[in-house]
C-alpha atoms as a PDB file:
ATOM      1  CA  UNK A   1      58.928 -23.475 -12.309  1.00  0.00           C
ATOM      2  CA  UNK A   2      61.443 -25.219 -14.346  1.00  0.00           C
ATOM      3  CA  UNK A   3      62.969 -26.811 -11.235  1.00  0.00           C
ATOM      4  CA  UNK A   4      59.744 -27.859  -9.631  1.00  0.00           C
ATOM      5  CA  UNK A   5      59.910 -32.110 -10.420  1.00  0.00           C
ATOM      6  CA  UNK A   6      55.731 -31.302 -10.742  1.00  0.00           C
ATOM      7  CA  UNK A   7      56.044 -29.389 -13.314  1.00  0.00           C
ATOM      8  CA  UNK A   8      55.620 -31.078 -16.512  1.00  0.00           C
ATOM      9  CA  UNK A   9      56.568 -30.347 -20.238  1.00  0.00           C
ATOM     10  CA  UNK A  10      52.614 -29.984 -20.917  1.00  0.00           C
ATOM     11  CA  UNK A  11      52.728 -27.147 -18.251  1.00  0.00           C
ATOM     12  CA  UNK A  12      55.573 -25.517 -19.631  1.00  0.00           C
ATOM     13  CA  UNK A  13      53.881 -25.515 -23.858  1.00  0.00           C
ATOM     14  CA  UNK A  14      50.909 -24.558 -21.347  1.00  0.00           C
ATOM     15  CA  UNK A  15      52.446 -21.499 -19.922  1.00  0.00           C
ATOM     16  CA  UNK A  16      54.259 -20.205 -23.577  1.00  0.00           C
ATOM     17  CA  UNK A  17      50.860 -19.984 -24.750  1.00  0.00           C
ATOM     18  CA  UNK A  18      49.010 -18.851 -21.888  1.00  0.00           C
ATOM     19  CA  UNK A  19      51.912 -15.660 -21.100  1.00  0.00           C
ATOM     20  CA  UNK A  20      52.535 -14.771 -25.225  1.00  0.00           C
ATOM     21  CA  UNK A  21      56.130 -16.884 -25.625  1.00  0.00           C
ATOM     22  CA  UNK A  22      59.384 -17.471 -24.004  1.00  0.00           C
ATOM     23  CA  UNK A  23      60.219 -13.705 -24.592  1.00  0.00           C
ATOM     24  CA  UNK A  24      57.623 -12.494 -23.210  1.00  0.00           C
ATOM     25  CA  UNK A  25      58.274 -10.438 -19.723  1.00  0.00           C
ATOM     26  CA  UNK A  26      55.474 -12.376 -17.762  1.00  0.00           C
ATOM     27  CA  UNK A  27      57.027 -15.984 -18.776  1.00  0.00           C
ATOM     28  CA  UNK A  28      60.489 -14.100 -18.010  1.00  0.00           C
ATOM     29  CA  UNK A  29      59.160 -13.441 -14.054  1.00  0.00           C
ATOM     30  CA  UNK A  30      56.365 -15.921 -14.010  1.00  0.00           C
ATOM     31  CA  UNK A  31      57.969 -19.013 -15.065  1.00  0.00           C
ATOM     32  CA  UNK A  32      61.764 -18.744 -15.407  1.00  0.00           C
ATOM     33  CA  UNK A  33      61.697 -16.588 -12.234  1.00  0.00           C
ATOM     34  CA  UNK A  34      63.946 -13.545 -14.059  1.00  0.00           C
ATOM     35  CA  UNK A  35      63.662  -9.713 -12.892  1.00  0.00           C
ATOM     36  CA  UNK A  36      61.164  -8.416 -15.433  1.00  0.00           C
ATOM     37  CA  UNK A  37      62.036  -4.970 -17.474  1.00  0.00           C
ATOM     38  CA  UNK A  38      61.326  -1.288 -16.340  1.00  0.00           C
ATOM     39  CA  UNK A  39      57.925   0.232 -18.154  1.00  0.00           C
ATOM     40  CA  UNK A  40      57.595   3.968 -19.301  1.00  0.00           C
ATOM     41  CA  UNK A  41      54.975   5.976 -19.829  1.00  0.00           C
ATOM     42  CA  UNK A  42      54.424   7.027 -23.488  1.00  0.00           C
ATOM     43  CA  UNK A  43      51.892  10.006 -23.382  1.00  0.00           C
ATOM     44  CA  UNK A  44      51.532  12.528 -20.404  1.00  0.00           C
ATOM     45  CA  UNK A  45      48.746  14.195 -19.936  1.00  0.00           C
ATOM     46  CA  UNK A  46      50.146  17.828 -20.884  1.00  0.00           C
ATOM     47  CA  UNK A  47      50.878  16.446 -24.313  1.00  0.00           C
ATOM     48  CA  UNK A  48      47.181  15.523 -24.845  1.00  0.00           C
ATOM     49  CA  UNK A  49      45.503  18.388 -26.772  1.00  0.00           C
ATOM     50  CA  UNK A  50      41.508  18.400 -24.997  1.00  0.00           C
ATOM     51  CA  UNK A  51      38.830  20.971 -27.056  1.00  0.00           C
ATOM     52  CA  UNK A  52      35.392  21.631 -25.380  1.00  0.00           C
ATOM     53  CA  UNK A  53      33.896  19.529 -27.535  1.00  0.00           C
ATOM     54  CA  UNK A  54      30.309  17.083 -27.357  1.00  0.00           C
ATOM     55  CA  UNK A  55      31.085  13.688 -26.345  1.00  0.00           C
ATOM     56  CA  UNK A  56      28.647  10.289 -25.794  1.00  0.00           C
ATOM     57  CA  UNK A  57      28.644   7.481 -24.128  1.00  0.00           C
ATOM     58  CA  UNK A  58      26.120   4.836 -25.013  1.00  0.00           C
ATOM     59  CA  UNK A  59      25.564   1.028 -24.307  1.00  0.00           C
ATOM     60  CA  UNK A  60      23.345  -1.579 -24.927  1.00  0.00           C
ATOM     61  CA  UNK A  61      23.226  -4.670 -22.357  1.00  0.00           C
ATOM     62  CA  UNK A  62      20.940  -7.417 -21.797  1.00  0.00           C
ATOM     63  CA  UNK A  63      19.544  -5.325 -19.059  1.00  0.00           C
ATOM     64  CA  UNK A  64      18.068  -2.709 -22.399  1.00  0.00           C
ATOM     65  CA  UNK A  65      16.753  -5.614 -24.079  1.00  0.00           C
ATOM     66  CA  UNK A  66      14.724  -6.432 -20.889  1.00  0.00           C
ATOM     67  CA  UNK A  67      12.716  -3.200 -20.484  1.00  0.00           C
ATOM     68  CA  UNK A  68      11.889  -3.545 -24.460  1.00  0.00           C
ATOM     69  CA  UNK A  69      14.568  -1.246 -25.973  1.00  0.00           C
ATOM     70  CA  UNK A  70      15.667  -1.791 -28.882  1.00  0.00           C
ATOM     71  CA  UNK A  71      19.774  -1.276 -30.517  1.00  0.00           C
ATOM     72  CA  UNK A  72      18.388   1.441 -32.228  1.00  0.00           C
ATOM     73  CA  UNK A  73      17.288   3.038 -29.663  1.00  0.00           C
ATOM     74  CA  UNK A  74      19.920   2.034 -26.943  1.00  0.00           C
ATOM     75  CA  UNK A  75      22.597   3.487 -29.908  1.00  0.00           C
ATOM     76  CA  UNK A  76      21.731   6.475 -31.138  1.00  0.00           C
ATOM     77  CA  UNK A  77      23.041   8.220 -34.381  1.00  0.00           C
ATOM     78  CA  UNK A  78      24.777  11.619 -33.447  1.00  0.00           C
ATOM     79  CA  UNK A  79      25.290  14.124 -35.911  1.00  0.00           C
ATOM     80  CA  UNK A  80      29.022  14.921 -36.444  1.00  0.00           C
ATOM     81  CA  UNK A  81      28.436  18.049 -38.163  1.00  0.00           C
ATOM     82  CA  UNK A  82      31.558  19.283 -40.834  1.00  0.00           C
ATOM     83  CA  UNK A  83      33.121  15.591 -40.839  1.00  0.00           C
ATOM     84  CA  UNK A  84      34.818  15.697 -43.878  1.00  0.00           C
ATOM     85  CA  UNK A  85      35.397  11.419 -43.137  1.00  0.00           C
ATOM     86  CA  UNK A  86      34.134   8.788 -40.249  1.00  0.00           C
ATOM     87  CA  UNK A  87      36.022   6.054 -39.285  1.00  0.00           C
ATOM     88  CA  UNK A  88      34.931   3.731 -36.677  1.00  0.00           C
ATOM     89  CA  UNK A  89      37.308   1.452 -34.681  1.00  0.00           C
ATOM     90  CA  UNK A  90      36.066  -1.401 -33.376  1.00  0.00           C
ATOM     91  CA  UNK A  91      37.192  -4.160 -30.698  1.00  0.00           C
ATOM     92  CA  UNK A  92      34.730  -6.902 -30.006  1.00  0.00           C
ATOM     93  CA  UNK A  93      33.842  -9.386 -27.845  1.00  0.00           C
ATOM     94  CA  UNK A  94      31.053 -10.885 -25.713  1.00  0.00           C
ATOM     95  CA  UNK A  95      31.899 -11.666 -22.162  1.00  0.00           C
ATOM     96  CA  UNK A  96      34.289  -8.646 -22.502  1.00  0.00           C
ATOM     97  CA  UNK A  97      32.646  -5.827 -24.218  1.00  0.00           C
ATOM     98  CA  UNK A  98      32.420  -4.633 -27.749  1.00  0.00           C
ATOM     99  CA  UNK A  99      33.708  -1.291 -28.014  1.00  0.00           C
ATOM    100  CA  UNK A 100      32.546   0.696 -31.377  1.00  0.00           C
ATOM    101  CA  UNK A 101      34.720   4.564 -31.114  1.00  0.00           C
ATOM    102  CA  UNK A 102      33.657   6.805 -33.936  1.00  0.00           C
ATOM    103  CA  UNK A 103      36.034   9.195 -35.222  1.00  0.00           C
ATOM    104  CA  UNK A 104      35.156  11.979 -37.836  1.00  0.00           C
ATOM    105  CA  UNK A 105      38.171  14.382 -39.703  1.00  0.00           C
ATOM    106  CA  UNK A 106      37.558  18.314 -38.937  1.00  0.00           C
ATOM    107  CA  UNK A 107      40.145  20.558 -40.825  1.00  0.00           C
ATOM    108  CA  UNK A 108      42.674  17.921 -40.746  1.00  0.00           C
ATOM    109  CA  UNK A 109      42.168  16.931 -37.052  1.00  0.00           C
ATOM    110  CA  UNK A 110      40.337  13.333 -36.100  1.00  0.00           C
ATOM    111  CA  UNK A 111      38.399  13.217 -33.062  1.00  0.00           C
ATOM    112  CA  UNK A 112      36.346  10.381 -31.419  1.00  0.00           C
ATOM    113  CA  UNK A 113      32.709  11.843 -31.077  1.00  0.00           C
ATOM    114  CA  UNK A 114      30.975   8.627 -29.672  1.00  0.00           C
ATOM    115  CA  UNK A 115      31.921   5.698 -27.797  1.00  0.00           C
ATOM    116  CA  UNK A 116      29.397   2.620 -27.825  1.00  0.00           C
ATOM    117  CA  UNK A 117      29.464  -0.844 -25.631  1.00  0.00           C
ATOM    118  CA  UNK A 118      27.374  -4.074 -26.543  1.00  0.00           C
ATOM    119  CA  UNK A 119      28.061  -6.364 -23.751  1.00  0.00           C
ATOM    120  CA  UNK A 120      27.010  -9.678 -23.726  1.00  0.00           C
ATOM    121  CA  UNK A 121      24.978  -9.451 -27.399  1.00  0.00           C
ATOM    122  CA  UNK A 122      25.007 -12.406 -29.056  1.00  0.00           C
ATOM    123  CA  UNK A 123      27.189 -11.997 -32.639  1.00  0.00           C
ATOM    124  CA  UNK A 124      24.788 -12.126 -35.245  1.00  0.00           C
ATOM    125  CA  UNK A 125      22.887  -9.217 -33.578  1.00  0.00           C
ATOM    126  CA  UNK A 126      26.493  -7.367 -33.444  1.00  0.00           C
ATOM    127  CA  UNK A 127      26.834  -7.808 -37.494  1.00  0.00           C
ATOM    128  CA  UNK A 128      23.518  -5.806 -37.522  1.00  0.00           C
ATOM    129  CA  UNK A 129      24.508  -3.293 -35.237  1.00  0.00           C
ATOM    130  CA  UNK A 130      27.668  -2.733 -36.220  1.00  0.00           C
ATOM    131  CA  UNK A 131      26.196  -2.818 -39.967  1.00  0.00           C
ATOM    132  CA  UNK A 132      23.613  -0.183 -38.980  1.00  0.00           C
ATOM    133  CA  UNK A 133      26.067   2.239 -37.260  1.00  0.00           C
ATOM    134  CA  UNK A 134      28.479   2.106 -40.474  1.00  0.00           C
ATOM    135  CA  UNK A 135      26.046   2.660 -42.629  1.00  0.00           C
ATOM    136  CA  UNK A 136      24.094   5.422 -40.428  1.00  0.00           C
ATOM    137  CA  UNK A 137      27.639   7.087 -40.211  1.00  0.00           C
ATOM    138  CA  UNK A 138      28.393   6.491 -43.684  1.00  0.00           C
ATOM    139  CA  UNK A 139      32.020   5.345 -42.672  1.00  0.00           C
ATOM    140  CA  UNK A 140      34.935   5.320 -44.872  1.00  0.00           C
ATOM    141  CA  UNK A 141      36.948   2.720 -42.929  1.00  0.00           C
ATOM    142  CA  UNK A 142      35.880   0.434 -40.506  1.00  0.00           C
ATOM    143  CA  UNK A 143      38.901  -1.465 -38.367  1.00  0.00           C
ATOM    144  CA  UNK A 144      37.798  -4.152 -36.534  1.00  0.00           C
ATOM    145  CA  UNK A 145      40.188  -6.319 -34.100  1.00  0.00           C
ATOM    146  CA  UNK A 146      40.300  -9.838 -35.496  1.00  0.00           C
ATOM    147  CA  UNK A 147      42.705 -11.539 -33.254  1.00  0.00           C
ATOM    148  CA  UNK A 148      41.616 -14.656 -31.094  1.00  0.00           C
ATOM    149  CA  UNK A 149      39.110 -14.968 -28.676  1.00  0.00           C
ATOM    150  CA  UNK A 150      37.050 -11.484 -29.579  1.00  0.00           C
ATOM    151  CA  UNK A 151      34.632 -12.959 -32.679  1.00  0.00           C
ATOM    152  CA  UNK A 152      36.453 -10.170 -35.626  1.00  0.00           C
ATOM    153  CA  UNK A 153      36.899 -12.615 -37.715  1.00  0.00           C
ATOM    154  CA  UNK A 154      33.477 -13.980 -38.148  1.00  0.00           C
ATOM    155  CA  UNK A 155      32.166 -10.874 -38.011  1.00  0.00           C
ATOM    156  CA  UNK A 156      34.321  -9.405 -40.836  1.00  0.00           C
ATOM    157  CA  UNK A 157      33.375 -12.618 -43.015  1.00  0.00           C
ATOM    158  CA  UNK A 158      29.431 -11.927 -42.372  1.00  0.00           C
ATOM    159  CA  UNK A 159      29.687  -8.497 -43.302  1.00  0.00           C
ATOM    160  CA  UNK A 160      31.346  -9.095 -46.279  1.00  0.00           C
ATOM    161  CA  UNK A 161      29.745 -11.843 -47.732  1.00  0.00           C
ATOM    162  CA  UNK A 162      26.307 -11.820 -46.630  1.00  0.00           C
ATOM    163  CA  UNK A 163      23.563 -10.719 -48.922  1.00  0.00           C
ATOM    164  CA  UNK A 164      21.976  -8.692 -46.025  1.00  0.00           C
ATOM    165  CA  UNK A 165      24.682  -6.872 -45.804  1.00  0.00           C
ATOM    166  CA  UNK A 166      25.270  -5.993 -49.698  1.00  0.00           C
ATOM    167  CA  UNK A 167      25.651  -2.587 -51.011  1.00  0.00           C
ATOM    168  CA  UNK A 168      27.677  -0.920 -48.502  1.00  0.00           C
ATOM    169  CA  UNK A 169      31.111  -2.087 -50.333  1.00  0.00           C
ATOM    170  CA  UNK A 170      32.210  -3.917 -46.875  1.00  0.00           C
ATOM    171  CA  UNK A 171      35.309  -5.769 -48.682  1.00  0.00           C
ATOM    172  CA  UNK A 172      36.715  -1.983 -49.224  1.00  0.00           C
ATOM    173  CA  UNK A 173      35.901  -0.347 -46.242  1.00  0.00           C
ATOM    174  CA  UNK A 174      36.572  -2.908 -43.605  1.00  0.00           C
ATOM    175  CA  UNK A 175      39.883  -3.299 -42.693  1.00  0.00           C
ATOM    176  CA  UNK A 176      40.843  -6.514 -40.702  1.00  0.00           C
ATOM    177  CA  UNK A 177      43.047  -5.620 -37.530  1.00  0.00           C
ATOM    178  CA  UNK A 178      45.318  -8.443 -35.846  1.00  0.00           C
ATOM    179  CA  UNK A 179      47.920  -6.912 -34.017  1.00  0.00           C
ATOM    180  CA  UNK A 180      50.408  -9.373 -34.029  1.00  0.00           C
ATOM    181  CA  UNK A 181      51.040  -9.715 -37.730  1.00  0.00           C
ATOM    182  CA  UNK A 182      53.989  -8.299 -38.961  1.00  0.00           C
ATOM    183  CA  UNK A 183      54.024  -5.682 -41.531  1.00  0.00           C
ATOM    184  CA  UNK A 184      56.430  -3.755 -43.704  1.00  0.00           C
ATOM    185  CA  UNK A 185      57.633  -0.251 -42.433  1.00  0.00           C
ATOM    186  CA  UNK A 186      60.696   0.176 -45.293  1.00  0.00           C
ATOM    187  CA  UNK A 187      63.848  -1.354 -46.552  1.00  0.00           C
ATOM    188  CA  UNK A 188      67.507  -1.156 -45.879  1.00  0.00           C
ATOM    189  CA  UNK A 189      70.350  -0.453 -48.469  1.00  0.00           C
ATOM    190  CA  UNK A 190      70.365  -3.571 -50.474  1.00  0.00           C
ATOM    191  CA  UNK A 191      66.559  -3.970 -50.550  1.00  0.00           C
ATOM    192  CA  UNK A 192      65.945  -6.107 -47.975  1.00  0.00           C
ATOM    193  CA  UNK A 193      62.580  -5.738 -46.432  1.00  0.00           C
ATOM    194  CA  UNK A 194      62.227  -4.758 -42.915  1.00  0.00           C
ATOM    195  CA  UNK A 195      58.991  -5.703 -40.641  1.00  0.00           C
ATOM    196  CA  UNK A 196      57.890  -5.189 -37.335  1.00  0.00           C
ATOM    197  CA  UNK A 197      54.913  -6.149 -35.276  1.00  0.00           C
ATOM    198  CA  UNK A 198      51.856  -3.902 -36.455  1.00  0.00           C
ATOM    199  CA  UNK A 199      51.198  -3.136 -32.621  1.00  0.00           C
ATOM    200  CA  UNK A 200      54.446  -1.351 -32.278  1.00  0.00           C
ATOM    201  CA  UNK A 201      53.833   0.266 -35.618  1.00  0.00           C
ATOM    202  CA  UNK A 202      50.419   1.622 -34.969  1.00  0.00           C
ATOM    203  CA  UNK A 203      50.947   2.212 -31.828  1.00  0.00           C
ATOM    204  CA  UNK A 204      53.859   4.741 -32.513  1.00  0.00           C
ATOM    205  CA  UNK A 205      51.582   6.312 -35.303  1.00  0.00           C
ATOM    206  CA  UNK A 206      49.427   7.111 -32.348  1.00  0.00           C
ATOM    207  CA  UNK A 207      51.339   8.807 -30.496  1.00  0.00           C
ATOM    208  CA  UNK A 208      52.633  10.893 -33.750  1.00  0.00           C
ATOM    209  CA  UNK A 209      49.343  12.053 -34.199  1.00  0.00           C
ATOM    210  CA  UNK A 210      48.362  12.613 -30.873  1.00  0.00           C
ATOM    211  CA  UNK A 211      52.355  14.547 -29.693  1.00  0.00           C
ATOM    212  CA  UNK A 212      51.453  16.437 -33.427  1.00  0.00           C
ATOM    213  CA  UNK A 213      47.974  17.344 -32.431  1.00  0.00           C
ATOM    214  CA  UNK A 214      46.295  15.902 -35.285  1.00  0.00           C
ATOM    215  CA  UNK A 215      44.045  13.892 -32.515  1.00  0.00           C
ATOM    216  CA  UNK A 216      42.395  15.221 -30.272  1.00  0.00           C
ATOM    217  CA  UNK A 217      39.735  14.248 -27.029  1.00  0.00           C
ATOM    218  CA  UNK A 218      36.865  15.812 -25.979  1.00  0.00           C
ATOM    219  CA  UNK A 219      37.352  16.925 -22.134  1.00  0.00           C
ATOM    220  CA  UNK A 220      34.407  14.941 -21.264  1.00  0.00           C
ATOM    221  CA  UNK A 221      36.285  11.908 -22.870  1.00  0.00           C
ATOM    222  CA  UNK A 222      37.532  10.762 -19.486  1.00  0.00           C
ATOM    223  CA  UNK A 223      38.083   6.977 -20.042  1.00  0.00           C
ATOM    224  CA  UNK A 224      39.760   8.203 -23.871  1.00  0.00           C
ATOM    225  CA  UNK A 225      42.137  10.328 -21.700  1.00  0.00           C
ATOM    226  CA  UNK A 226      42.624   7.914 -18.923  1.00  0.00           C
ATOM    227  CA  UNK A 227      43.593   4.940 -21.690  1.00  0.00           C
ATOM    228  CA  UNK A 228      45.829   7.398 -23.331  1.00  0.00           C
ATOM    229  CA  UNK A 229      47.567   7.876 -20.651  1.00  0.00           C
ATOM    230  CA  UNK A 230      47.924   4.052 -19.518  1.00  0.00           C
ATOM    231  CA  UNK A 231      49.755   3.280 -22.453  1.00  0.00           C
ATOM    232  CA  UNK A 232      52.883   1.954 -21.788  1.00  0.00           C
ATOM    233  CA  UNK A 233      56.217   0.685 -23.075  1.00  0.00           C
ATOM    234  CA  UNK A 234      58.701  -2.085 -22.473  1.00  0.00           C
ATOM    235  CA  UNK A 235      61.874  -3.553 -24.272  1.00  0.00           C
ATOM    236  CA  UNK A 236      61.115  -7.358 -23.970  1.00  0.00           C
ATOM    237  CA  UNK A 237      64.173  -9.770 -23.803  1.00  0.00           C
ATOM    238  CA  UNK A 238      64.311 -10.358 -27.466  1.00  0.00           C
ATOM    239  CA  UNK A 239      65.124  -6.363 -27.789  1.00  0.00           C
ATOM    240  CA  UNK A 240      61.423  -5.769 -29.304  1.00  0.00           C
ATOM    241  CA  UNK A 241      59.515  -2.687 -28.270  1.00  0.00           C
ATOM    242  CA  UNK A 242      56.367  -4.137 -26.624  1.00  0.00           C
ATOM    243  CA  UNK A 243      53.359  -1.932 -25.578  1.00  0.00           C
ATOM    244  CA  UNK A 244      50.369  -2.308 -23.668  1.00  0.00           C
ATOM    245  CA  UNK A 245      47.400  -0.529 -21.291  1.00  0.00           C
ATOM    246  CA  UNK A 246      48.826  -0.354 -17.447  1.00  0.00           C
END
């Protein structure tokens, strides 16, 4: 692209934001034309431990609202019995789905019981939903994804400083996500700190606890397995360990 004469120094500051940076393996093939780098697979399936185990599924769409349902009854409660804590995980969005995965601790193991989808709910309604599912669950921690473009952020602000929402302790149990923050994992010999991105760092965790089996899936968790099993790794030009759904 460099060498096209059409395209322009606006297209190119267009293009590092649009593909994540000049490091970044799709600006690499996309716009400098380079080879991009080999991907692994992190997590076979033979490494995932699956119990015969309850799972649900449950979504609420515009199409529910039209026959007269309401969240409460599109989103049921489930009972997770022996959950010693819950924490949900939560990704949101509007055009793309919000995805609310609730996890509970058995004898040291976390599993995700329930998976929920709100697609195309208008935000204010997700603060209530989302505030109705924490507190039916009574969760201990609640992460939420609030990186651009998915509405987190507002949603995390609402929750915490709303009066509606009072007397669930949001501030401590809510734990803004944004994955490309950099957090510290340790020091070297003369104290300096050392950081890396908190996707790699989670993201590793993972697969410690799911290689350890201290997760575990339900084998009617399909899509759980399936993502799993998409994840993926590759050493970006800057050296950086980047990782990512196939």
């Amino acid at each position: 692209a460099p060498n096209n004469p059409y395209f322009t120094k606006d297209d190119w500051d267009d293009a590092l934001i649009k593909f994540g940076g000049e490091s970044s393996d799709t600006f690499q093939q996309l716009i400098l034309g380079k080879h991009g780098s080999p991907s692994f697979q992190v997590i076979s399936r033979d490494q995932i431990r699956l119990t015969p185990t309850d799972f649900h599924n449950y979504r609420y769409t515009p199409n529910e609202k039209s026959k007269g349902k309401t969240f409460k009854e599109a989103l049921p409660v489930v009972k997770i019995p022996g959950a010693e804590s819950i924490i949900m995980a939560i990704d949101t969005g509007f055009s793309d789905p919000t995805i609310i995965q609730v996890f509970g601790l058995i004898k040291d193991v976390w599993q995700c019981f329930v998976r929920y989808r709100v697609h195309r709910i208008d935000f204010p309604e997700q603060e209530k939903i989302i505030d109705y599912l924490a507190r039916a669950y009574n969760a201990n921690r609640i992460g939420i994804d609030v990186g651009a473009g998915g509405g987190g952020a507002g949603i995390v602000q609402s929750l915490r400083t709303r009066p509606e929402f009072s007397g669930f302790d949001y501030a401590a149990r809510i734990e803004p996500v944004q994955f490309n923050e950099r957090v510290s994992v340790g020091s070297i010999g003369d104290g300096e700190e050392v950081t890396e991105y908190f996707k790699a760092w989670a993201t590793t965790e993972l697969i410690k606890n799911i290689t350890n089996g201290l997760m575990v899936f339900s084998e009617l968790d399909a899509e759980g397995v399936s993502q799993i099993e998409r994840l993926a790794r590759q050493r970006r030009a800057s050296g950086a360990m980047h990782y990512f759904i196939v």
